[in-house]
Protein backbone atom coordinates (compact mmCIF):
# COMPACT_ATOMS: atom_id res chain seq x y z
CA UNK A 1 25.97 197.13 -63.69
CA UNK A 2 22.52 196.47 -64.84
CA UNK A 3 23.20 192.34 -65.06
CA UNK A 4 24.34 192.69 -61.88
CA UNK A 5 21.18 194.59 -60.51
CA UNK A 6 19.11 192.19 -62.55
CA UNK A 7 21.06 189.01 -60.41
CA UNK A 8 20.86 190.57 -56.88
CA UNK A 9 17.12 191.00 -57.54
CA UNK A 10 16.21 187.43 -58.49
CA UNK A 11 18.45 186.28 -55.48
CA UNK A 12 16.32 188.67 -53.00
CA UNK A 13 13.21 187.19 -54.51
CA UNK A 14 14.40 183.54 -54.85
CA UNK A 15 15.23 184.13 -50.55
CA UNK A 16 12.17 185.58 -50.38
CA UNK A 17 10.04 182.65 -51.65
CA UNK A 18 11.42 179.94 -49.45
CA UNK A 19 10.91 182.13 -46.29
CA UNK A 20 7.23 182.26 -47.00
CA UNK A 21 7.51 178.21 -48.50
CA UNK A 22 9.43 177.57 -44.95
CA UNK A 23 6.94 179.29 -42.33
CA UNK A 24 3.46 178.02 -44.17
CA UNK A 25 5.37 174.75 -44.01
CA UNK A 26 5.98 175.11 -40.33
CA UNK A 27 2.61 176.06 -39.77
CA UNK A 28 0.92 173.40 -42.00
CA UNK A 29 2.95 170.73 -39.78
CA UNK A 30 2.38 172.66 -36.31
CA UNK A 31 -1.66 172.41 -37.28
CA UNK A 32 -1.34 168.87 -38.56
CA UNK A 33 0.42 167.87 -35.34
CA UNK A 34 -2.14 169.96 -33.10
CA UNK A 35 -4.84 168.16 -34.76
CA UNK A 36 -3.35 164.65 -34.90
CA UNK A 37 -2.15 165.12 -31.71
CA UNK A 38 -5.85 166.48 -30.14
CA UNK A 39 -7.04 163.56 -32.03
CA UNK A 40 -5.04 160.84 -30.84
CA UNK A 41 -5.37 162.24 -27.22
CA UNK A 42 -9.35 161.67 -28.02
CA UNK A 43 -8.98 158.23 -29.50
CA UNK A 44 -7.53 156.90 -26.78
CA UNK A 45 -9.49 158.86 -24.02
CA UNK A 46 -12.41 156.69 -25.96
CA UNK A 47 -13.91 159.55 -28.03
CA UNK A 48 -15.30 158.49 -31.58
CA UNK A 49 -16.61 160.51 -34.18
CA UNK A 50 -20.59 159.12 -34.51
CA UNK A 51 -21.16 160.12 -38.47
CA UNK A 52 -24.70 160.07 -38.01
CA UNK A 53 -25.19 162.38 -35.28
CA UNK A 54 -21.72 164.35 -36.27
CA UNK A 55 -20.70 164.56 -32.97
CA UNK A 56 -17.82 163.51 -30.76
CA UNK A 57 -18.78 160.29 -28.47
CA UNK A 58 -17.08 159.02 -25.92
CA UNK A 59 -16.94 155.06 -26.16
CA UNK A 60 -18.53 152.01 -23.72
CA UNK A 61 -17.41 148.94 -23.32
CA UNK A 62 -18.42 145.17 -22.93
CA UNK A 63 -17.81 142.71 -20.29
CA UNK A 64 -18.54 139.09 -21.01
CA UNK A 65 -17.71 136.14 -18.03
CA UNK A 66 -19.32 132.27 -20.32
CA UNK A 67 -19.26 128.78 -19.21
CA UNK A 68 -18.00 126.92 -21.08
CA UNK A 69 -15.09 129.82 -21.02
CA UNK A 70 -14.11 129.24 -24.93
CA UNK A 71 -17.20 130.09 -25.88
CA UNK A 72 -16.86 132.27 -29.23
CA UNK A 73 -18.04 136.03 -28.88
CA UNK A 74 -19.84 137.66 -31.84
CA UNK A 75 -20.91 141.51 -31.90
CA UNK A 76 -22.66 142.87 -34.92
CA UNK A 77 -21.03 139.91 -36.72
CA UNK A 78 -17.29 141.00 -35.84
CA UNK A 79 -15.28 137.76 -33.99
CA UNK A 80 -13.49 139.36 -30.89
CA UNK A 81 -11.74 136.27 -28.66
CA UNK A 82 -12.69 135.05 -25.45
CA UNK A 83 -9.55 135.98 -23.28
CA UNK A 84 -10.69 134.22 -20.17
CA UNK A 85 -7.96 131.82 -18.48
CA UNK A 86 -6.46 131.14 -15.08
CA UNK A 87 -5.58 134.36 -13.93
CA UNK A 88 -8.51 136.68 -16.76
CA UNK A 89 -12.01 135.55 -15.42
CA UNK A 90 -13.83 136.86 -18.51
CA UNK A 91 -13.67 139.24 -21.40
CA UNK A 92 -13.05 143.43 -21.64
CA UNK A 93 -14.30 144.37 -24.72
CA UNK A 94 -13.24 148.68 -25.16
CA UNK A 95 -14.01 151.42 -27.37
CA UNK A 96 -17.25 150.31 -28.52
CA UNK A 97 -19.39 153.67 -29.98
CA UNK A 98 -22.71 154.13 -27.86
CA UNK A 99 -25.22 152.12 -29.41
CA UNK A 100 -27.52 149.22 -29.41
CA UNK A 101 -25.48 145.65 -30.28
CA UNK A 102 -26.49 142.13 -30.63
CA UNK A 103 -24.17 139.77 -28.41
CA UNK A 104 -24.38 136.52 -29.91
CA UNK A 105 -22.10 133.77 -27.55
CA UNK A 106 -21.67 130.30 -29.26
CA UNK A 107 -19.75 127.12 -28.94
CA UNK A 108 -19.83 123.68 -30.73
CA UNK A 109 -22.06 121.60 -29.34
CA UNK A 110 -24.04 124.12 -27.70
CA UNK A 111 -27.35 126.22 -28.31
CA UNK A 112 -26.01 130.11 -29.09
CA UNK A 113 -26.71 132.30 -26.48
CA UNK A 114 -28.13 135.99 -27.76
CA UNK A 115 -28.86 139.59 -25.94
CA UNK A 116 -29.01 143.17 -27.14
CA UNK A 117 -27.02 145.29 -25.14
CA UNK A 118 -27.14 149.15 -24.74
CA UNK A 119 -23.39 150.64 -24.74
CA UNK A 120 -23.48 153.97 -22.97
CA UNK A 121 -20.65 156.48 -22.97
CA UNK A 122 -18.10 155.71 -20.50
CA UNK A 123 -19.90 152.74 -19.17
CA UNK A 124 -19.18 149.55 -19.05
CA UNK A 125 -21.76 146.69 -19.76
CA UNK A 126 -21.73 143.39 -18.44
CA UNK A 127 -22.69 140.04 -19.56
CA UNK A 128 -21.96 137.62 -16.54
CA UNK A 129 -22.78 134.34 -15.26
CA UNK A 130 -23.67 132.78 -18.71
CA UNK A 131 -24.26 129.68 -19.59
CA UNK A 132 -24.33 127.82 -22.60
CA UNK A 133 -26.84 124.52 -22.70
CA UNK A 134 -25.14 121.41 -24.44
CA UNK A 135 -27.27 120.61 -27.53
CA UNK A 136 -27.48 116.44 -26.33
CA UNK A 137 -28.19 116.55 -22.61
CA UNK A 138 -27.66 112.92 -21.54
CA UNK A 139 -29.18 110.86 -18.67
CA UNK A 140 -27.23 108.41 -17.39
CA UNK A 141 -28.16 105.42 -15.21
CA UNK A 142 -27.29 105.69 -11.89
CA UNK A 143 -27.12 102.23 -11.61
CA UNK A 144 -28.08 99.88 -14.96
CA UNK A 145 -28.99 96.93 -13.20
CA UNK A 146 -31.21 98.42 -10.38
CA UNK A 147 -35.11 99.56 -10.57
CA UNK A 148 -35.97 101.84 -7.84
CA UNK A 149 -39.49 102.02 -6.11
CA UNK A 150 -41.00 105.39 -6.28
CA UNK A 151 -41.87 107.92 -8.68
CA UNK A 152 -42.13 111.20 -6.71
CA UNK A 153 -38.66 112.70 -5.28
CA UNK A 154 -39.42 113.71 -1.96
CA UNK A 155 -35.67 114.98 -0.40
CA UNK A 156 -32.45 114.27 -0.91
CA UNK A 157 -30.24 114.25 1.97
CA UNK A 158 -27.39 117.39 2.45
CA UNK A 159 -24.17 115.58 1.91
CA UNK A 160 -26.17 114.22 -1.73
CA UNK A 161 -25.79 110.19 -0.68
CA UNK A 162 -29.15 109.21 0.07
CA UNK A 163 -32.43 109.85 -1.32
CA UNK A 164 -36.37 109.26 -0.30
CA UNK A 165 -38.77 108.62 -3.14
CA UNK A 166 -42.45 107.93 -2.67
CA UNK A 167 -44.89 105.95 -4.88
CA UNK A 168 -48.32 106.43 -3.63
CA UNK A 169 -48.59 106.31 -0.08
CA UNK A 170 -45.18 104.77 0.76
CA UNK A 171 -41.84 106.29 0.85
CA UNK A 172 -38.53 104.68 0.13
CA UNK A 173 -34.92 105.58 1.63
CA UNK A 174 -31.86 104.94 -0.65
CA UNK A 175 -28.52 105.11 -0.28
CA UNK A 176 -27.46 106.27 -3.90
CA UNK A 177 -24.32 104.40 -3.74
CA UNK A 178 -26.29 100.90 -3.42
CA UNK A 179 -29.83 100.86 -4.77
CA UNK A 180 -29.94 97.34 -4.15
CA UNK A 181 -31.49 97.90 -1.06
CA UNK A 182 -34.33 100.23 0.46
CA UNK A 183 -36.08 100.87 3.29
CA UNK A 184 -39.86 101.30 3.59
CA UNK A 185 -40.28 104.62 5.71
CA UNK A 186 -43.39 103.79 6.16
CA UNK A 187 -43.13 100.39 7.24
CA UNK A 188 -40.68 100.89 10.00
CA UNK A 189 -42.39 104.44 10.98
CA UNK A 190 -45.33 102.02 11.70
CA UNK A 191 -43.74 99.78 13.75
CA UNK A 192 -42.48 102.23 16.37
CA UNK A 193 -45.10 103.98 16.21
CA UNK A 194 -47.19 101.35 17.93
CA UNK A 195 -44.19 100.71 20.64
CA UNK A 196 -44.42 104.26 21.07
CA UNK A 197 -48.47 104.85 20.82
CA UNK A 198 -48.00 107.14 18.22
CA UNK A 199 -50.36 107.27 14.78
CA UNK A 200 -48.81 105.31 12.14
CA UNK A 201 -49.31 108.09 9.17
CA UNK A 202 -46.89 110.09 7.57
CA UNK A 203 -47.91 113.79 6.81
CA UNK A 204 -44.16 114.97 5.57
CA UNK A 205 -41.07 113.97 5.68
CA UNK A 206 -37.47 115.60 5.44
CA UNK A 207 -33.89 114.83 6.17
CA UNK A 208 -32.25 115.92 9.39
CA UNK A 209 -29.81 118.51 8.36
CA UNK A 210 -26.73 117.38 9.30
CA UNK A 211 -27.27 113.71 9.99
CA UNK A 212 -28.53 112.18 7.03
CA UNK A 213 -29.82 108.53 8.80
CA UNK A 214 -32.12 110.13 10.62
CA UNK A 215 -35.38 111.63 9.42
CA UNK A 216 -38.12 114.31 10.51
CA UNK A 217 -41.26 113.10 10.46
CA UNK A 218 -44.45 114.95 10.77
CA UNK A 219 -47.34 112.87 11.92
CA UNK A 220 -50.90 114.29 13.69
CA UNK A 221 -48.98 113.94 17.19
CA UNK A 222 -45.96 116.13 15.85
CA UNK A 223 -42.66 116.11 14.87
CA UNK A 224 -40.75 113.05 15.33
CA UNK A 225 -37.08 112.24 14.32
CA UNK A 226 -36.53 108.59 13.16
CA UNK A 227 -33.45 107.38 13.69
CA UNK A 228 -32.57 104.94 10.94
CA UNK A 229 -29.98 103.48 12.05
CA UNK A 230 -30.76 102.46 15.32
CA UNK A 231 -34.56 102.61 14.87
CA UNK A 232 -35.60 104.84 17.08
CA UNK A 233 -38.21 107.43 17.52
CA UNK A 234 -37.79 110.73 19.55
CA UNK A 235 -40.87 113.45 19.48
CA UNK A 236 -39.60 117.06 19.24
CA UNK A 237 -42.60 119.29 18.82
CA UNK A 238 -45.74 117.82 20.39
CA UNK A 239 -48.87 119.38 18.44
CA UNK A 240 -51.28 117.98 21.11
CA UNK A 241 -49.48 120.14 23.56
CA UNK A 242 -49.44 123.12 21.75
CA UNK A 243 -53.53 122.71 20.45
CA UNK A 244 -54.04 122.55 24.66
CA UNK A 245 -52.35 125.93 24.55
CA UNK A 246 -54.51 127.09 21.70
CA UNK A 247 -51.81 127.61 19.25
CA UNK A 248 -51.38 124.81 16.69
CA UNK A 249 -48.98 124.23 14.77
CA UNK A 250 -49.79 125.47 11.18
CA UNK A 251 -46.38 124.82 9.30
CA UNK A 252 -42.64 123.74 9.51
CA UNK A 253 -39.40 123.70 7.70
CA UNK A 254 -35.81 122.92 8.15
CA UNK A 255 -32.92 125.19 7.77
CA UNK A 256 -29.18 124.86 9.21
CA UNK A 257 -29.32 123.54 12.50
CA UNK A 258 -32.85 124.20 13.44
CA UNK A 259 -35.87 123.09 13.27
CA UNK A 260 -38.70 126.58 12.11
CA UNK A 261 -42.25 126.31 12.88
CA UNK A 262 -45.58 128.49 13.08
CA UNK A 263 -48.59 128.89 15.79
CA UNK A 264 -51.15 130.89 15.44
CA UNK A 265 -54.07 132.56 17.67
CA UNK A 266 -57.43 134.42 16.52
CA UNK A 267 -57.97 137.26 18.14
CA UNK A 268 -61.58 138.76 17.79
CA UNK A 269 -61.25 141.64 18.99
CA UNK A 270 -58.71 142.73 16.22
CA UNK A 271 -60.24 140.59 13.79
CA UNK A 272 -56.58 139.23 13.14
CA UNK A 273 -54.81 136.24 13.46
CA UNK A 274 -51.53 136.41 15.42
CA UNK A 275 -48.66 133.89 14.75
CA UNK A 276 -45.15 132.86 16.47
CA UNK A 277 -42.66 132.08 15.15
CA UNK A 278 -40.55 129.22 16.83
CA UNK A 279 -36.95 127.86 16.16
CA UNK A 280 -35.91 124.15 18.09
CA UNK A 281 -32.35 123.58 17.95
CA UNK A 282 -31.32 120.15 16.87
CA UNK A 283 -27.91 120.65 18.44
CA UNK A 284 -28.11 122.33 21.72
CA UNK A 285 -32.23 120.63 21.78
CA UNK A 286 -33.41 124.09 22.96
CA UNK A 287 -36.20 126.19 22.00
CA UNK A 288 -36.63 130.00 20.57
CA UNK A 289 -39.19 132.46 20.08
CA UNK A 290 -38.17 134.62 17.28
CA UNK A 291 -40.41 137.21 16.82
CA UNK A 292 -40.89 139.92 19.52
CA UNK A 293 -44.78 141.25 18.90
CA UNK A 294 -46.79 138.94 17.53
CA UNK A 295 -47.61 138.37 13.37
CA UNK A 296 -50.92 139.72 12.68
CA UNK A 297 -52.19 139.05 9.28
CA UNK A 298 -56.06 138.83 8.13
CA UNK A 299 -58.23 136.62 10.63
CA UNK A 300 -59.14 133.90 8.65
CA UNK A 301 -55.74 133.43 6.99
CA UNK A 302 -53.46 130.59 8.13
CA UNK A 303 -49.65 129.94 7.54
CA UNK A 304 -49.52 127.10 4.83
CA UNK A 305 -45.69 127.36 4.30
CA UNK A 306 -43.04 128.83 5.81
CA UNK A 307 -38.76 128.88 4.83
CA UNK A 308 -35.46 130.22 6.37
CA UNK A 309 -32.99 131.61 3.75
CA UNK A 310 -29.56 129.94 4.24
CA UNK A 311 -28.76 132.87 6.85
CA UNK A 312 -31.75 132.01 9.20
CA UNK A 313 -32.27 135.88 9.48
CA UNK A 314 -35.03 135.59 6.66
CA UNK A 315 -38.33 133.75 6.72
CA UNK A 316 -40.98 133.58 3.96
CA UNK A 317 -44.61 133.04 4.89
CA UNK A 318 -47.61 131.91 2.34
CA UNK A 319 -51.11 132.33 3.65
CA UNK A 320 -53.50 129.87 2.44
CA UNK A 321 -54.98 133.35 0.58
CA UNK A 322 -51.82 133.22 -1.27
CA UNK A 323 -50.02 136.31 0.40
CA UNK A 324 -46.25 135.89 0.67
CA UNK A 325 -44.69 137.44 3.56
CA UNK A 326 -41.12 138.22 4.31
CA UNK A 327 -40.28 138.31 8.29
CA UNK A 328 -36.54 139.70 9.22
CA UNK A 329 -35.28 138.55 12.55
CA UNK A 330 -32.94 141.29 12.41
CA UNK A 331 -34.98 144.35 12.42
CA UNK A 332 -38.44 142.61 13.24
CA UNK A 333 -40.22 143.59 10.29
CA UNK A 334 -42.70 142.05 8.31
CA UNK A 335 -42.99 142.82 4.71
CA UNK A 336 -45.81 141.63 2.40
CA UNK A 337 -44.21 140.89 -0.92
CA UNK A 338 -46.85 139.03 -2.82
CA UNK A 339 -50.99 138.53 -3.09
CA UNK A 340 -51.40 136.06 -5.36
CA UNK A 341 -48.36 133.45 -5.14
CA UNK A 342 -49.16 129.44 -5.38
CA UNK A 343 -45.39 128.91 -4.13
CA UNK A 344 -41.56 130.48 -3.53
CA UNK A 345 -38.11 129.42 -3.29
CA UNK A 346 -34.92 131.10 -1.35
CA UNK A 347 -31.99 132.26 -4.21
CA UNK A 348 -28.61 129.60 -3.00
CA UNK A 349 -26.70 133.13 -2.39
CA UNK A 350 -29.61 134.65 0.18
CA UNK A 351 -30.33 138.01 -1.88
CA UNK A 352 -33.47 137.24 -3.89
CA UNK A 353 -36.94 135.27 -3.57
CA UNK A 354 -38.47 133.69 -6.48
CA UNK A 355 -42.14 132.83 -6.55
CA UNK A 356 -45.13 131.71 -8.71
CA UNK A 357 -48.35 133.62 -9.12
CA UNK A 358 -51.77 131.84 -9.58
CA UNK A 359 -51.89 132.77 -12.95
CA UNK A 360 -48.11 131.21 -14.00
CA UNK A 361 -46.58 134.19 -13.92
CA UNK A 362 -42.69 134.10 -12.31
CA UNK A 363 -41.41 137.02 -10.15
CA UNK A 364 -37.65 137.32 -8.90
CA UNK A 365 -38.03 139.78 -6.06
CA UNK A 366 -34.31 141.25 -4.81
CA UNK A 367 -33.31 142.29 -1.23
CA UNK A 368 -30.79 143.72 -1.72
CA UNK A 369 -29.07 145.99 -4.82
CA UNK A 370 -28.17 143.38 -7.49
CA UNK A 371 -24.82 144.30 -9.54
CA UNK A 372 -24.18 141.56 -11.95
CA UNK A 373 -25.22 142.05 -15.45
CA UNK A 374 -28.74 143.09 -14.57
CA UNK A 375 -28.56 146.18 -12.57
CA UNK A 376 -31.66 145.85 -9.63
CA UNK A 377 -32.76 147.60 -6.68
CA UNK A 378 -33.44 146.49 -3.44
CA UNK A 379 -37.50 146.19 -3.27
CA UNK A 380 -37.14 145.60 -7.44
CA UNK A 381 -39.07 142.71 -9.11
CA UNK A 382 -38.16 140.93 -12.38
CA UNK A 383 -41.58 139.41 -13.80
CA UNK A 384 -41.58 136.72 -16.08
CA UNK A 385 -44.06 136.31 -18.45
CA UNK A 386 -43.18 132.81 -20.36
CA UNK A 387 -45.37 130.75 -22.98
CA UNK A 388 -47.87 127.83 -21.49
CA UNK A 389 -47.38 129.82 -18.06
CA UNK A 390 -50.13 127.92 -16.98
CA UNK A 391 -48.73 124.39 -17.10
CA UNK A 392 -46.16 125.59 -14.82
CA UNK A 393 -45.66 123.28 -11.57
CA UNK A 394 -42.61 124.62 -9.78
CA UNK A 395 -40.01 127.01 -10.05
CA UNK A 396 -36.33 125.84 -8.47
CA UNK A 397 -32.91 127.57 -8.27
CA UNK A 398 -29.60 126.91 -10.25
CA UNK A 399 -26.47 127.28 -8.01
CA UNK A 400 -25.75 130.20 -9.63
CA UNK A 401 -28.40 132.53 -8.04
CA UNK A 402 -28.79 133.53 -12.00
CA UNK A 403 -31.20 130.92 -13.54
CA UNK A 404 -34.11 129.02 -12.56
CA UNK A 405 -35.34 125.32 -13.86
CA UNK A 406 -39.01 125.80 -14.78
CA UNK A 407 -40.65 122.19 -14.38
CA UNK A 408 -44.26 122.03 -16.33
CA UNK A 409 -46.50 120.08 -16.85
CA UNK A 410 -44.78 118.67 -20.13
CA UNK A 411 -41.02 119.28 -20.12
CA UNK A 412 -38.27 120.91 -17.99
CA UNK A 413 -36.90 124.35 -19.15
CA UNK A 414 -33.48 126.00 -18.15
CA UNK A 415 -34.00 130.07 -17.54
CA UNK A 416 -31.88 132.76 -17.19
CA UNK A 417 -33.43 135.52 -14.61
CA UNK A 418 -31.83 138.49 -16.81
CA UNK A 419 -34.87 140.23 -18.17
CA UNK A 420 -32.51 142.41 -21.17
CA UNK A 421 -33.97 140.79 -24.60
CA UNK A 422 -34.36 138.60 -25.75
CA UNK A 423 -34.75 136.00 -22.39
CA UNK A 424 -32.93 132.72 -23.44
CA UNK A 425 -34.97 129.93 -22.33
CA UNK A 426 -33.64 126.20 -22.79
CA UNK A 427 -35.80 122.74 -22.96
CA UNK A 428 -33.71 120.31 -20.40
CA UNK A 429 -36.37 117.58 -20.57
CA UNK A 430 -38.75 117.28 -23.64
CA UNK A 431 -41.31 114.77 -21.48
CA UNK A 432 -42.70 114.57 -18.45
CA UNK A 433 -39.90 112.99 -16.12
CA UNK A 434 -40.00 113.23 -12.07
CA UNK A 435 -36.94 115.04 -11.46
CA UNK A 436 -34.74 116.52 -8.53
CA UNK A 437 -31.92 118.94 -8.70
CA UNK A 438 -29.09 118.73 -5.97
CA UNK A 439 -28.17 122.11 -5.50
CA UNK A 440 -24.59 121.30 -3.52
CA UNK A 441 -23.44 118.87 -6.45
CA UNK A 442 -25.24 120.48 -9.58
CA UNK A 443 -26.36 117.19 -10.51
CA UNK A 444 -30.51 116.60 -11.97
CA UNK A 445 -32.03 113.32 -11.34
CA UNK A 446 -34.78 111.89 -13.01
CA UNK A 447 -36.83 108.98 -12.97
CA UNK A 448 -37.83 107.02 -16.01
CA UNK A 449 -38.81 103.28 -16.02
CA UNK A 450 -38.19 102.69 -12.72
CA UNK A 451 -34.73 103.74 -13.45
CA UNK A 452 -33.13 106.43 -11.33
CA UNK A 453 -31.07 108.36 -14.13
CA UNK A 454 -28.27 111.56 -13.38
CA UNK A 455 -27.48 114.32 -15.48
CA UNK A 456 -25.54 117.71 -15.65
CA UNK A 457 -25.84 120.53 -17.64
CA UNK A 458 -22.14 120.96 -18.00
């Protein structure tokens, strides 16, 4: 009886033991799933554990868009691959733990391209419209056999065939398909000029904007459009007519289909100077007033410059006191942007204004909220501040809307407008070259030993 007491015992105890061995079993595994499964849920809502702060994070990301679109993509030295293809237009880069990185783009061939980049949580970053600079930029000869006369672009003509260079006083029209040949501007301008009693000097001179043989001329009479083709001569704005009037003309440009022009009035009783604004259609050959109230700026300033943004709604004014103005046809507003520009230059895409202060200094100024990479506000500037600011001449616009060429007094620089360090400037040109770029065909000319040479930065 006892040895049978003693067995029944042992078995109650032996069940007894795996019961408790069986439920913290089951509860070991229910916390290990809770917590694996709470964990995985985080990991791939984007949360990381920071072990410097010991907290939970949620994670950024990175968005990258290069040209060329192979170009390698470093992070903090980790390789990710540059998905972008027919149908991907750049690179998604997740779960990247809110910090600063270094972005480091590269390609044979190429110079690297670098920025630091702040990943916030649950933010994406971008890194758009970037372009690497080939290492060997190469100008070609437009023509080997040809010397051109001229060593001054003065305007290339919209559908890119034919160009007008100027050496001294006397400009030159090519056809870039056949340098063989040019015509002296000046010579011919001349000629009708005394059939039509008009002076023989040329003040400016542009293409007509959407009939490249004939040219706008201004002269001290006005505006004339020389037909080159059949040699004619055909006055549009008469400046003796308008100084009878008492409003001069005090500047002009060309934009679309019209021709835009400025006359201004003191008046002394204001102590201001009040301008119109004028558009003359070269289609329909009519004439516009386009702003309702007079401009009134300070009474001994005059108009030295004036532009229409691709739109025509937009029209920048520089004083000879070196105030930039911004007039909106739609609204009728005038808005001073600037009080110490030399010069300015329309963005290709309408939504920014760059120009040049006296002192070299480059400012982007936005009219509208900017979304690409570099995150702006309507009414925000972007200043920059390069080396040998002073030696700059002129500031002109990629395609792209993103990057400037900066032309000095020395060499020709490549710039991208995103102010996030570091800026990545580029030397195009190491020497002083005459050069044009053609906005429409992204091609730069240059001139170099008489030789009219082409180049590309792709």
């Amino acid at each position: 009886m006892r040895k049978i007491y003693e067995f029944t015992n042992k078995k109650r105890f032996s069940i007894s033991m795996t019961l408790k061995t069986r439920r913290l079993l089951f509860y070991s595994l229910l916390l290990i799933f809770i917590l694996a499964g709470t964990g995985a849920i985080l990991y791939s809502s984007g949360w990381r554990f920071n072990p410097g702060s010991f907290h939970l994070k949620k994670t950024g990301a990175i968005y990258i868009e290069t040209e060329p679109k192979d170009a390698l993509i470093q992070i903090d030295n980790i390789y990710f691959k540059n998905r972008t293809g027919l149908i991907q237009k750049g690179t998604l880069i997740p779960n990247l733990p809110p910090e600063l990185y270094e972005i480091k783009l590269k390609k044979d061939g190429y110079f690297p391209y670098y920025k630091n980049l702040l990943i916030e949580s649950s933010m994406v970053n971008e890194l758009i419209n970037v372009i690497l600079i080939p290492q060997e930029i190469k100008k070609l000869p437009l023509d080997n056999s040809k010397k051109v006369k001229g060593n001054k672009f003065i305007a290339l003509s919209k559908d890119g065939n034919k160009i007008i260079l100027k050496d001294k006083e006397t400009h030159y029209l090519y056809d870039l398909n056949n340098l063989s040949t040019a015509l002296n501007v000046n010579a011919v301008f001349s000629t009708l000029s005394q059939l039509y009693a008009l002076a023989p000097e040329i003040y400016s001179i542009v293409f007509h904007p959407f009939e490249p043989n004939k040219l706008i001329i201004e002269d001290e009479n006005g505006l004339q459009i020389l037909d080159t083709n059949r040699l004619t001569l055909d006055t549009v704005i008469n400046k003796k007519l308008m100084d009878s009037t008492n409003s001069p003309l005090t500047a002009w440009t060309v934009g679309n289909s019209s021709i835009y022009y400025a006359a201004g009035t003191s008046n002394q009783e204001l102590e201001t100077r009040n301008y119109t604004l004028f558009s003359y259609n070269l289609i329909l050959k009519t004439e516009d007033i386009l702003n309702q109230e007079p401009l009134a700026i300070e009474k001994d300033a005059e108009i030295i410059k004036i532009k229409a943004d691709n739109s025509g709604n937009r029209i920048a004014i520089l004083d000879n006191f070196n105030d930039i103005y911004i007039f909106n046809l739609s609204n009728q507003k005038l808005n001073q942007i600037a009080h110490s520009a030399k010069t300015f230059s329309f963005s290709p895409d309408d939504k920014k204004i760059a120009f040049l202060d006296k002192d070299g200094k480059i400012n982007i100024y936005f009219f509208e909220d900017w979304r690409q990479g570099v995150n702006k506000k309507t009414g925000d500037i972007i200043r920059l501040d390069l080396n040998n600011k002073t030696e700059i001449k002129e500031i002109i616009w990629y395609q792209d809307s993103s990057h400037i060429f900066v032309n000095y007094n020395s060499r020709l620089d490549f710039i991208e407008i995103d102010d996030r360090l570091p800026l990545n400037q580029y030397i195009i040109a190491d020497e002083s070259l005459p050069f044009f770029y053609d906005n429409k065909n992204d091609l730069i000319y240059f001139i170099q030993n008489n030789s009219l040479l082409i180049s590309s930065l792709k």
